[in-house]
Protein backbone atom coordinates (compact mmCIF):
# COMPACT_ATOMS: atom_id res chain seq x y z
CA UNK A 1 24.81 -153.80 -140.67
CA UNK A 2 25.83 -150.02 -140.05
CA UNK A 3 26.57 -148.30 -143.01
CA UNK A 4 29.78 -145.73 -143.79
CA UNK A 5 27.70 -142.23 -144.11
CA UNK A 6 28.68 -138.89 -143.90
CA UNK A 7 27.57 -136.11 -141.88
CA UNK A 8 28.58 -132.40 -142.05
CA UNK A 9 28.01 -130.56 -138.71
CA UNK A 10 25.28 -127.73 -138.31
CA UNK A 11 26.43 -124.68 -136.67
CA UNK A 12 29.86 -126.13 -135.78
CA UNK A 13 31.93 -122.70 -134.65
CA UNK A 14 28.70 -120.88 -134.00
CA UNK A 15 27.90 -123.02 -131.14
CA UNK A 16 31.23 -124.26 -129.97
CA UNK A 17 32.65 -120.81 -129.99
CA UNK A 18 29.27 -120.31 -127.49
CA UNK A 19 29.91 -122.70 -124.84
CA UNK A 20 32.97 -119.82 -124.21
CA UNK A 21 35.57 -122.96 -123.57
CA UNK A 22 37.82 -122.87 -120.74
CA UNK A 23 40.84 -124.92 -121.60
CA UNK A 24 40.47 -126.75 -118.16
CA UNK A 25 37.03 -126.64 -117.99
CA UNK A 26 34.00 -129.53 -117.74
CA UNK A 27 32.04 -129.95 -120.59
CA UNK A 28 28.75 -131.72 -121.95
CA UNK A 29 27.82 -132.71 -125.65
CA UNK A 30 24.62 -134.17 -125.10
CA UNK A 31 23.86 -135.46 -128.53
CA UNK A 32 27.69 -136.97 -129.63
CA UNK A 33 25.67 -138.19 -133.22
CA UNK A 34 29.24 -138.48 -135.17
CA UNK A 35 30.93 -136.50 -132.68
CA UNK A 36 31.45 -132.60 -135.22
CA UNK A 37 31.01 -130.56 -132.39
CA UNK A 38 32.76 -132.79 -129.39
CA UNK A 39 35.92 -133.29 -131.94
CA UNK A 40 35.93 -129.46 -132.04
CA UNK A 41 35.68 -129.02 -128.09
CA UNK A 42 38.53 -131.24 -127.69
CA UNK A 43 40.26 -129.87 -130.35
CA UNK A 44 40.00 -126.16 -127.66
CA UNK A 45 40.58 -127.86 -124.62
CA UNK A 46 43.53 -127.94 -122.44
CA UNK A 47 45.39 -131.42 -121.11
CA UNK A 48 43.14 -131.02 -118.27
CA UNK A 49 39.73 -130.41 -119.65
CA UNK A 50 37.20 -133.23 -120.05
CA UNK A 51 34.21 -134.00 -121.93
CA UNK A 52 31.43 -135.94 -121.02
CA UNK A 53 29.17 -136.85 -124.23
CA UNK A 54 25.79 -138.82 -124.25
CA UNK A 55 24.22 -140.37 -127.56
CA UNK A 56 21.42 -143.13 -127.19
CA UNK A 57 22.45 -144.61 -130.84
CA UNK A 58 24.53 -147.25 -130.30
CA UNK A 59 25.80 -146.61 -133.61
CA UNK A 60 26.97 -143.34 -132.54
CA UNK A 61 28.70 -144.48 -129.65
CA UNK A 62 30.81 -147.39 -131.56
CA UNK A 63 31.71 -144.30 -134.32
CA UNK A 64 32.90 -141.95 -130.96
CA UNK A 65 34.50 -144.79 -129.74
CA UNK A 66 37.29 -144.62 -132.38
CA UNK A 67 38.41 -141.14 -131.12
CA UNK A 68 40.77 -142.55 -128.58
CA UNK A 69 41.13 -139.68 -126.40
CA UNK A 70 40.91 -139.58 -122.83
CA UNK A 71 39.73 -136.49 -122.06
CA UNK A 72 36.49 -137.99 -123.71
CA UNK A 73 34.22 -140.18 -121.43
CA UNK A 74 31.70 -141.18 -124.01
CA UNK A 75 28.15 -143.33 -122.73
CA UNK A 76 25.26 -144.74 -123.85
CA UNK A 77 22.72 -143.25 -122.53
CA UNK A 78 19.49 -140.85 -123.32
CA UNK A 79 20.56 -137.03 -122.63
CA UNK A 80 17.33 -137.47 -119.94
CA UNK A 81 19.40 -139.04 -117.65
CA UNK A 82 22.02 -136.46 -117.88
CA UNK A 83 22.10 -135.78 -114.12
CA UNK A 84 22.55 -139.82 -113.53
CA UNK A 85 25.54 -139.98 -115.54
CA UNK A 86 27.43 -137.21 -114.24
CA UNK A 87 26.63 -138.27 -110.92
CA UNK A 88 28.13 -141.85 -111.97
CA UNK A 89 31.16 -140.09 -112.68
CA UNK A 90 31.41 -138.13 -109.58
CA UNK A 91 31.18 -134.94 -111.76
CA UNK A 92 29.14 -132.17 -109.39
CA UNK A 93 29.41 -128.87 -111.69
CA UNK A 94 30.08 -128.78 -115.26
CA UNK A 95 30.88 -125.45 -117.64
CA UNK A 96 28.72 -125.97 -120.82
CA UNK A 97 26.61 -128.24 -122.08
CA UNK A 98 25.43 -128.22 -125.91
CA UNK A 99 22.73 -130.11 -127.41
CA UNK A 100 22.10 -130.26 -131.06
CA UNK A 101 18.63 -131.42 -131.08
CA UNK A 102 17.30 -133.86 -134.27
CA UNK A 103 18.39 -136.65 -136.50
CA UNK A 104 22.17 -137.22 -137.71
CA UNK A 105 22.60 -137.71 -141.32
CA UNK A 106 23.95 -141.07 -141.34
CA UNK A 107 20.75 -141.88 -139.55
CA UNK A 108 18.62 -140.32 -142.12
CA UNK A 109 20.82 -141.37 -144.91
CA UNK A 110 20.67 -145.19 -144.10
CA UNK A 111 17.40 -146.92 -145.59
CA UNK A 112 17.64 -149.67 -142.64
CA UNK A 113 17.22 -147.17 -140.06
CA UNK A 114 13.72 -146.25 -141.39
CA UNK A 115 13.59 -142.51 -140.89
CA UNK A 116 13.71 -141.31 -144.41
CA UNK A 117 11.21 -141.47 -146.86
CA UNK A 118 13.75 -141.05 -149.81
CA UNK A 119 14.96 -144.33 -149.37
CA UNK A 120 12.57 -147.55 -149.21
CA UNK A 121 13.97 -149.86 -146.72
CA UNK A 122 11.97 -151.10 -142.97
CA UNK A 123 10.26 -149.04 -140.92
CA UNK A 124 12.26 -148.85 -137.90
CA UNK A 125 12.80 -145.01 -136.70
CA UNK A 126 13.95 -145.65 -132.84
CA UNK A 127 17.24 -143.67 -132.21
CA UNK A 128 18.17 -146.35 -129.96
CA UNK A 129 17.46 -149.51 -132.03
CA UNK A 130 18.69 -151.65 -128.60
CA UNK A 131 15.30 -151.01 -127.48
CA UNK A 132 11.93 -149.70 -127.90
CA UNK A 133 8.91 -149.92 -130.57
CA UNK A 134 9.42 -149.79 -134.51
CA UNK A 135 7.41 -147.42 -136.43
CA UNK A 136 5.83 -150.31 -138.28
CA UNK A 137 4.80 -151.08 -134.93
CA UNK A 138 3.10 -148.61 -134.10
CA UNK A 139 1.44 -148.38 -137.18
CA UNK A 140 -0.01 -151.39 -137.45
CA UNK A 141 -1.06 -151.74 -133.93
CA UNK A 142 -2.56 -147.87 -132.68
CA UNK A 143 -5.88 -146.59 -133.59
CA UNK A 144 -6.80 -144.38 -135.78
CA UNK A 145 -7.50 -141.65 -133.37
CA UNK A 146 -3.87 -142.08 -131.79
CA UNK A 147 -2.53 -142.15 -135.56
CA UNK A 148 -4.50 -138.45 -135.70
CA UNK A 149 -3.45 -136.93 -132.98
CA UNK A 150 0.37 -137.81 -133.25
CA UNK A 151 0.35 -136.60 -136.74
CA UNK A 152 -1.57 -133.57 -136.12
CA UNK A 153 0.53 -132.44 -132.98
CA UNK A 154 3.74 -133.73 -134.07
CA UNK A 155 3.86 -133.36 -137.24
CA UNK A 156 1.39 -129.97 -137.50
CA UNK A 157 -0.24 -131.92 -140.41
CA UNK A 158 -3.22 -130.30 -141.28
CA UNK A 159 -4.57 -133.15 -143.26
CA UNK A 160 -3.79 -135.38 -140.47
CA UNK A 161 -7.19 -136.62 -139.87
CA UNK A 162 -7.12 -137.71 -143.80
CA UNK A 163 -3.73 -139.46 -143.49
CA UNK A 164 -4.40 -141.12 -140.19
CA UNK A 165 -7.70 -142.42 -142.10
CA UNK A 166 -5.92 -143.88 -144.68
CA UNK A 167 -3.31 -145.30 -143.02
CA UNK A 168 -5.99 -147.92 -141.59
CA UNK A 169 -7.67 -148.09 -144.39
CA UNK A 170 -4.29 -149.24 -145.93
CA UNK A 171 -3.33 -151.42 -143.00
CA UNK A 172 -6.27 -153.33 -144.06
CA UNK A 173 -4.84 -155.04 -146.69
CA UNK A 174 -1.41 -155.92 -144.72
CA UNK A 175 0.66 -154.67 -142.34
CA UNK A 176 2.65 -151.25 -143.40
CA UNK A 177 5.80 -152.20 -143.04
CA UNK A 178 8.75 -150.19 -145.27
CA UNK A 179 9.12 -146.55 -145.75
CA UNK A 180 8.29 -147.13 -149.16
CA UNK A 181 4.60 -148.02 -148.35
CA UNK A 182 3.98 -145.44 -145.83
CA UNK A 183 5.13 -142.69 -148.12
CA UNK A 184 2.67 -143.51 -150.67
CA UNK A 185 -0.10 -144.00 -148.72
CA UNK A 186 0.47 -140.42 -147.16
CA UNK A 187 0.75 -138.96 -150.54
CA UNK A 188 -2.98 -140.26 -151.69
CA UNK A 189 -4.44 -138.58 -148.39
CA UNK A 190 -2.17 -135.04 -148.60
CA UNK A 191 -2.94 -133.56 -151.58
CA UNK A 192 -1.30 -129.95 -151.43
CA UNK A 193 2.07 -129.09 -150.16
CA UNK A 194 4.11 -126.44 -149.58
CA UNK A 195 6.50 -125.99 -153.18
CA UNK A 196 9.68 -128.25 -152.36
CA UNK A 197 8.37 -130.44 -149.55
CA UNK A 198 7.18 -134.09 -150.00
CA UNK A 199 3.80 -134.82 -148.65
CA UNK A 200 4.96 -137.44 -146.42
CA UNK A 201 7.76 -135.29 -144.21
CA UNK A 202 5.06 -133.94 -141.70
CA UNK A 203 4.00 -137.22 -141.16
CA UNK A 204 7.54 -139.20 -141.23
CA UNK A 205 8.58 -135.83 -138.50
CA UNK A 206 5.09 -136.93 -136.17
CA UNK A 207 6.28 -140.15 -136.07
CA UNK A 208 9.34 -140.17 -135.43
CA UNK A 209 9.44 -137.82 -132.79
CA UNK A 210 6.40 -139.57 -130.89
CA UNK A 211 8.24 -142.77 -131.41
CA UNK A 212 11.75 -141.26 -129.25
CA UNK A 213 10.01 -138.93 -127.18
CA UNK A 214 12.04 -136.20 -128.06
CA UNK A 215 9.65 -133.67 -126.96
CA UNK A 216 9.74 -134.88 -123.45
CA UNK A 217 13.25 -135.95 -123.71
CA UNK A 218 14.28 -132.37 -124.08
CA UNK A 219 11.77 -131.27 -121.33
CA UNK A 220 13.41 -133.46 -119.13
CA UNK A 221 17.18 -132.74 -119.56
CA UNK A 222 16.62 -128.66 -120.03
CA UNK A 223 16.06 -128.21 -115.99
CA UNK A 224 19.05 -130.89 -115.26
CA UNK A 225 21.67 -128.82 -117.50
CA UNK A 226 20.81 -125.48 -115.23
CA UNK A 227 21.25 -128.10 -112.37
CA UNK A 228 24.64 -129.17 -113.38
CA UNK A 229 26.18 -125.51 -114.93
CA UNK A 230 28.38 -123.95 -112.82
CA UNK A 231 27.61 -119.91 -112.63
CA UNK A 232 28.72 -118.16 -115.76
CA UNK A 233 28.08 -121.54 -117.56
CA UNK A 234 26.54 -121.65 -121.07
CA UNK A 235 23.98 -123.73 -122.01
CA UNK A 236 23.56 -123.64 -126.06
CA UNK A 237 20.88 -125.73 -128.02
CA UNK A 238 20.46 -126.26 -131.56
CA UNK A 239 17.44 -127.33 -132.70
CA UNK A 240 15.44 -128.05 -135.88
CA UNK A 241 11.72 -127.43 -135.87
CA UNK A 242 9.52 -125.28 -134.53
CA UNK A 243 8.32 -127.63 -131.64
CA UNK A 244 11.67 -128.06 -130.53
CA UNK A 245 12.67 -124.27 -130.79
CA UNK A 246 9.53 -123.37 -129.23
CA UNK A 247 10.70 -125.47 -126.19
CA UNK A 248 13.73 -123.81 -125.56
CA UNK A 249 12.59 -120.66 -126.10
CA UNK A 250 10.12 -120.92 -123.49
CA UNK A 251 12.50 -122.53 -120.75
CA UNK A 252 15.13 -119.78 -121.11
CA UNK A 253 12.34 -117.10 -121.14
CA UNK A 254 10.84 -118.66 -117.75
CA UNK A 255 14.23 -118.60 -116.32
CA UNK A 256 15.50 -115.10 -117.29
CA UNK A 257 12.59 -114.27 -114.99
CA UNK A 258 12.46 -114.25 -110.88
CA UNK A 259 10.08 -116.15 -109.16
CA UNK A 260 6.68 -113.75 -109.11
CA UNK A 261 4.20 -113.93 -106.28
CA UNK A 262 0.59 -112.91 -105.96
CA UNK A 263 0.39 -108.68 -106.29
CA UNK A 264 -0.95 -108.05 -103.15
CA UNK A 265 1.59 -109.76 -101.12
CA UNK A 266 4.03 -107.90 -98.88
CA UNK A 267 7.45 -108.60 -100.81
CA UNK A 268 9.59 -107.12 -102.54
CA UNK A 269 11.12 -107.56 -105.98
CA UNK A 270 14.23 -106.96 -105.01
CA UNK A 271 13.49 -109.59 -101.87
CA UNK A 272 12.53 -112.19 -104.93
CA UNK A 273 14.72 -115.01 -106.14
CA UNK A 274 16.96 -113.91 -108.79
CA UNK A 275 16.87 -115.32 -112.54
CA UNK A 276 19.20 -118.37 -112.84
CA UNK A 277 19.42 -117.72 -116.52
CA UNK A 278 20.21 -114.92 -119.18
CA UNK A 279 19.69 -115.72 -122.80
CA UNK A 280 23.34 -114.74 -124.44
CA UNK A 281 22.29 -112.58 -127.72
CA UNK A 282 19.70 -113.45 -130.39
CA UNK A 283 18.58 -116.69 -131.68
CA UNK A 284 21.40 -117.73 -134.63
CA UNK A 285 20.80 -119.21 -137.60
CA UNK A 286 22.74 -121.10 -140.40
CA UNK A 287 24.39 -118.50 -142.59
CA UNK A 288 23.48 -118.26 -146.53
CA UNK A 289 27.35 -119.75 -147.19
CA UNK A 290 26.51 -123.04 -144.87
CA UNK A 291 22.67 -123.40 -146.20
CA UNK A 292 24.02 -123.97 -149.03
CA UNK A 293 26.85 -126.32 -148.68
CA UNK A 294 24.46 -128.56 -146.33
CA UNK A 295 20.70 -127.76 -146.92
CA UNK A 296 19.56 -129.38 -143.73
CA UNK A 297 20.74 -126.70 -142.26
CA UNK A 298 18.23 -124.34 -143.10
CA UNK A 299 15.78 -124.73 -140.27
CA UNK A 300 18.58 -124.63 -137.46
CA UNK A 301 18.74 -122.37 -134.75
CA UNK A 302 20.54 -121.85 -131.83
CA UNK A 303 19.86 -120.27 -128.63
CA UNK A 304 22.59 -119.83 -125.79
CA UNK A 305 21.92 -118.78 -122.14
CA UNK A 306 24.53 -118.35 -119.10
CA UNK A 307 24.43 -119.41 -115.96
CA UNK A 308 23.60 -117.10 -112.93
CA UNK A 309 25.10 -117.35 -109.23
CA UNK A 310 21.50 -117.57 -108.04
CA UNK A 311 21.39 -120.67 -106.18
C-alpha cells in the first residue's frame, strides 16, 4: 500500500528558470518523481506548450496522474527509452529536457520500499517495483566477489571487501531480508565513518544504484536528449553523488569539443565538426537558505548545457 509522503523539490527555480521556457515550447521532465519541477513548467507555459514527463515508479505516475492537465502527457517508462516515447508521440524536436537524477523522498521515506536504512521494513529498492530483482535478492543469491565489487564501485566503500565478507558470512544463518538486518550487519564490518554519516549509506547507495542501473540509465538517455533538443535547447541535470555528477560532467565536456583527428592529417580545425553542446555557466549548487530547510539537498548540483545548430 503506497503511503502519503512528502517531498520538497531540490533546486526547483534554479533549474526550471534554466531550461529558459518558451511559453509554446516542447518540454521533457525526465524524472516526474512527485512532479515539483513539471508543476512549475506548467505553471510557465503558454496554452500551447506541452510537457512530456517519464518516471519508471508506478507510484509516481498514479501521484502525476492527479494533475489533470492536458498539456501534460505523463508515461511509464525508464528515461532510457526517452527517444521511443517521443517518437510514440510523433514529437521530432523538443526545447529542454531536465533530469533530476536520484531517489524521491517519498521513496526513501516509505519503509516498504526498502531504500532507507532509517526505517526497518523489506528489502525491496527497485524504482520500478512492476518489475525487476529485490535487493534481498540479490543479496542472498550473488557471490561474495559480486557483493565486493558493487559496493566498492558503487558505493566507493573502502571497507567493501569487509562488508561484502560479512554479508555471507551473515547470509549463513538465513536469508537477509529487511533493511533492518542489512544495516547491522554493515555496521559490524565498517568500523570508522565520516562524523554524521551511518556506516551503512555507502553500502545501501552501491546497492541501490546497481540494482536500477542508474549509472547506465543515465549513459543511455544523455546522447538521446542532444538527439531530441532543438538548437538553442537546454539540457539541465541535477544530480546527487559524485558518480552521477562525474557522468555529466564528462558528456558535456566531450561535447563542448569538435570531433579531433590524428595531428598529422591534412584538415583543418575550422573544416572539423562543430561542438553540439556549450555548458551554460558553472555547476550550481543548493544555496545555504535551501540546505537547510531540506538537508538532502546538500550534495545537489546542477549542470546546464545548450544546444548548438551543428547537425
Amino acid at each position: 500500500m503506497s503511503v502519503a509522503l512528502q517531498h520538497t523539490t531540490v533546486l526547483l527555480d534554479e533549474a526550471v528558470d534554466a531550461l529558459n521556457l518558451r511559453p509554446d515550447g516542447v518540454y521533457v521532465d525526465g524524472t516526474f518523481g512527485r512532479g515539483g519541477h513539471s508543476r512549475l513548467i506548467l505553471q510557465r507555459l503558454g496554452a500551447t506548450g506541452k510537457l512530456v514527463a517519464l518516471d519508471r515508479d508506478p507510484e509516481a505516475v498514479a501521484a502525476g496522474r492527479e494533475i489533470g492537465d492536458s498539456r501534460l502527457l505523463l508515461v511509464h517508462r525508464r528515461f532510457s527509452a526517452l527517444a521511443e516515447v517521443l517518437a510514440e508521440l510523433g514529437i521530432e524536436r523538443v526545447d529542454g529536457v531536465l533530469l533530476d537524477l536520484g531517489v524521491s523522498s517519498p521513496q526513501i521515506d516509505d519503509a516498504a520500499r526498502g531504500f532507507s536504512f532509517r526505517f526497518d521494513g523489506p528489502l525491496d529498492m527497485r524504482m520500478d517495483t512492476a518489475s525487476g530483482q529485490t535487493a534481498a535478492e540479490w543479496i542472498n543469491g550473488t557471490t561474495e566477489q559480486q557483493l565486493y565489487k558493487v559496493i566498492r564501485d558503487y558505493g566507493e566503500e573502502r571497507f567493501a571487501k569487509q562488508v561484502a565478507r560479512t554479508i555471507v558470512a551473515a547470509r549463513q544463518d538465513g536469508p537477509i531480508d529487511t533493511t533492518g538486518q542489512l544495516s547491522a550487519i554493515v555496521a559490524k564490518a565498517v568500523k570508522t565513518r565520516e562524523p554524521g554519516q551511518d556506516p551503512a549509506t555507502r553500502t545501501f547507495q552501491a546497492i541501490r544504484i546497481f540494482l536500477n542501473q542508474e549509472l547506465e540509465e543515465l549513459s543511455l538517455v544523455l546522447p538521446q536528449c542532444v538527439e531530441a533538443l532543438a538548437p538553442h535547447g537546454r539540457l539541465a541535470v541535477i544530480s546527487f553523488h559524485s558518480l552521477e555528477d562525474r557522468v555529466v560532467k564528462r558528456f558535456i565536456r566531450d561535447l563542448e569539443k569538435p570531433d579531433t583527428l590524428p595531428s598529422k592529417l591534412p584538415v583543418r580545425a575550422r573544416d572539423l565538426p562543430a561542438a553540439r553542446l556549450i555548458a551554460v555557466g558553472k555547476a550550481r549548487r543548493a544555496s545555504c537558505q535551501e540546505v537547510s530547510a531540506n538537508p538532502r539537498s546538500r550534495s545537489a548540483v546542477l549542470r546546464v548545457a545548450e544546444r548548438t545548430e551543428a547537425p
